[in-house]
Protein backbone atom coordinates (compact mmCIF):
# COMPACT_ATOMS: atom_id res chain seq x y z
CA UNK A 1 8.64 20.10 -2.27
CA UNK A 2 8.37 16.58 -4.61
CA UNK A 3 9.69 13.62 -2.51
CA UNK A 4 10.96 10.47 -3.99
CA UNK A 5 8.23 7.58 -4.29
CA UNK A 6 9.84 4.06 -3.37
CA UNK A 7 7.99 0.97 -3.27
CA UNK A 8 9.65 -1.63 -0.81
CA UNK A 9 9.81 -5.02 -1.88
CA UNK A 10 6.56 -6.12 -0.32
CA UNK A 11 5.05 -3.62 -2.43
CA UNK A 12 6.33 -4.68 -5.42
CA UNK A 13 5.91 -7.95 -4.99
CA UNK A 14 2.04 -7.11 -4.13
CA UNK A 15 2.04 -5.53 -7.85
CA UNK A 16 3.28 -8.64 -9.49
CA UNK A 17 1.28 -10.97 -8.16
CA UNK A 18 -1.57 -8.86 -8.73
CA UNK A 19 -0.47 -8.28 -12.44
CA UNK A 20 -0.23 -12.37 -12.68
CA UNK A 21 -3.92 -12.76 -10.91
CA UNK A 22 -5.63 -10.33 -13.51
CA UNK A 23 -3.59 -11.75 -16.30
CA UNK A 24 -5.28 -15.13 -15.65
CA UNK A 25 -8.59 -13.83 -14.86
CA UNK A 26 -8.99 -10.96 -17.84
CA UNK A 27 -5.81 -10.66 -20.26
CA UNK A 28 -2.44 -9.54 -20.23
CA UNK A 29 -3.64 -5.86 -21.69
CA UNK A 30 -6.09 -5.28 -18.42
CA UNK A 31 -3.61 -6.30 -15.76
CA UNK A 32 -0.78 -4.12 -17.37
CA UNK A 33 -3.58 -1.04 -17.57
CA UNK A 34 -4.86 -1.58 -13.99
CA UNK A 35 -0.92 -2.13 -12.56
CA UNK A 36 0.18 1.15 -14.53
CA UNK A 37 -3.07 2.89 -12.55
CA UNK A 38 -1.94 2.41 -9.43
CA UNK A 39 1.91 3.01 -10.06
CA UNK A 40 0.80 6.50 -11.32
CA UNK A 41 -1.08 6.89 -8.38
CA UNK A 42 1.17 6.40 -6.00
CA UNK A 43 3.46 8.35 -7.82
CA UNK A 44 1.34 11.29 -7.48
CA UNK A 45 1.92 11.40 -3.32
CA UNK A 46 5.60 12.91 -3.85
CA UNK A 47 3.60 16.31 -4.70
CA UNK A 48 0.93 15.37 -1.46
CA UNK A 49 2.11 12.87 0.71
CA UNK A 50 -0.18 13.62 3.79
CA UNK A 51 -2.90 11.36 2.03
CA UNK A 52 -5.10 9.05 3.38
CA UNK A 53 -6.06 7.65 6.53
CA UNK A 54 -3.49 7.54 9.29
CA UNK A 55 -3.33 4.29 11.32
CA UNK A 56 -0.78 4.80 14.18
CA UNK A 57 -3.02 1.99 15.75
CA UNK A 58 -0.96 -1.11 13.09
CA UNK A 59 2.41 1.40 12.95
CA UNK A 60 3.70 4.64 13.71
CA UNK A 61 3.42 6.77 10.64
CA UNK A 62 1.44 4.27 8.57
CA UNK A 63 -1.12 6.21 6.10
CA UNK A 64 -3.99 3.84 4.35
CA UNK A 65 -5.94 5.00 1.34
CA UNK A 66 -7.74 3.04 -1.20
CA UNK A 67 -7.83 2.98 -5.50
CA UNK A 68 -10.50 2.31 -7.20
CA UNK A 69 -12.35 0.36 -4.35
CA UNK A 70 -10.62 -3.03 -4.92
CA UNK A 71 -7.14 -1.96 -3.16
CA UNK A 72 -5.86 -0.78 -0.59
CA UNK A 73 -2.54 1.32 -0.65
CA UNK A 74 -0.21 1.39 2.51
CA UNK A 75 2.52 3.95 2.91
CA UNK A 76 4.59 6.04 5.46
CA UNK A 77 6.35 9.21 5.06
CA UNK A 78 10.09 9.97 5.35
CA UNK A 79 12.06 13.57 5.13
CA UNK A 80 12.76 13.03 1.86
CA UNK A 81 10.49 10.54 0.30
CA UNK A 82 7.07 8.35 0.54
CA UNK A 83 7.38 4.46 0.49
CA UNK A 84 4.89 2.74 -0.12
CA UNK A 85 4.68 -0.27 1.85
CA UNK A 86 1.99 -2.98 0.72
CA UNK A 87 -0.68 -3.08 -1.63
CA UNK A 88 -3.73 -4.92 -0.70
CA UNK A 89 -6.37 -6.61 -3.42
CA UNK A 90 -9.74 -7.72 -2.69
CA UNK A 91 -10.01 -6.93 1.02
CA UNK A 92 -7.27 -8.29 2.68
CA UNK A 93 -7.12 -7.25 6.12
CA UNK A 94 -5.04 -4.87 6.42
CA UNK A 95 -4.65 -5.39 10.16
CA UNK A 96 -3.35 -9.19 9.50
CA UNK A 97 -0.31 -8.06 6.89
CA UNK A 98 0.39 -5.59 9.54
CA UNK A 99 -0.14 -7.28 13.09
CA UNK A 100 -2.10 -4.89 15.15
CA UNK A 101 0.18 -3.37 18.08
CA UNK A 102 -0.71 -4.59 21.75
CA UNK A 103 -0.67 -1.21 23.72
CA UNK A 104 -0.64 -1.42 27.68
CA UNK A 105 -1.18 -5.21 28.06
CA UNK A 106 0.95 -7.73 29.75
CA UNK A 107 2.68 -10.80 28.45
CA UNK A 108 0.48 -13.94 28.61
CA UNK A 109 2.22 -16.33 31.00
């Protein structure tokens, strides 16, 4: 079954301001090649969505894997589609954008 592919804002705006970074830093031509690379990768999950790396640990459902060793792309999986969440450049911790989960520990009075 081929699921829908959305990208949520976040994502989005991840792609544009990694489109203006490489502008800057190598040319217009690059950052459009490199930003059309990763939207046709993520496109590809809506025929295999169970990619990745799962990390229940930042969200339920959350699913890591990385392109071309410089990003990182974060996604989750509904019935009828795959959104990708964030898209991470240049080792950012993924555990910050997120905010790791607290599990069995009391409130700090």
């Amino acid at each position: 079954m081929e699921l829908r592919v959305i990208f949520s804002p976040e994502a989005a705006a991840d792609l544009f301001n990694l489109y203006e970074y490489i502008a800057r830093q190598s040319g217009l031509a690059r950052a459009l090649n490199y930003i059309n690379r990763i939207e046709a990768h993520c496109t590809g999950f809506k025929f295999s969505p169970k990619r990745g790396t799962r990390r229940d640990d930042l969200r339920p459902g959350l699913r890591v894997v990385g392109f071309e060793r410089r990003v990182l792309i974060a996604f989750h999986v509904q019935p009828d589609a795959v959104v990708i969440d964030r898209i991470l450049y240049g080792g950012r911790d993924v555990k910050r954008v997120f905010g790791k989960r607290r599990r069995n520990r009391r409130p700090v009075r």
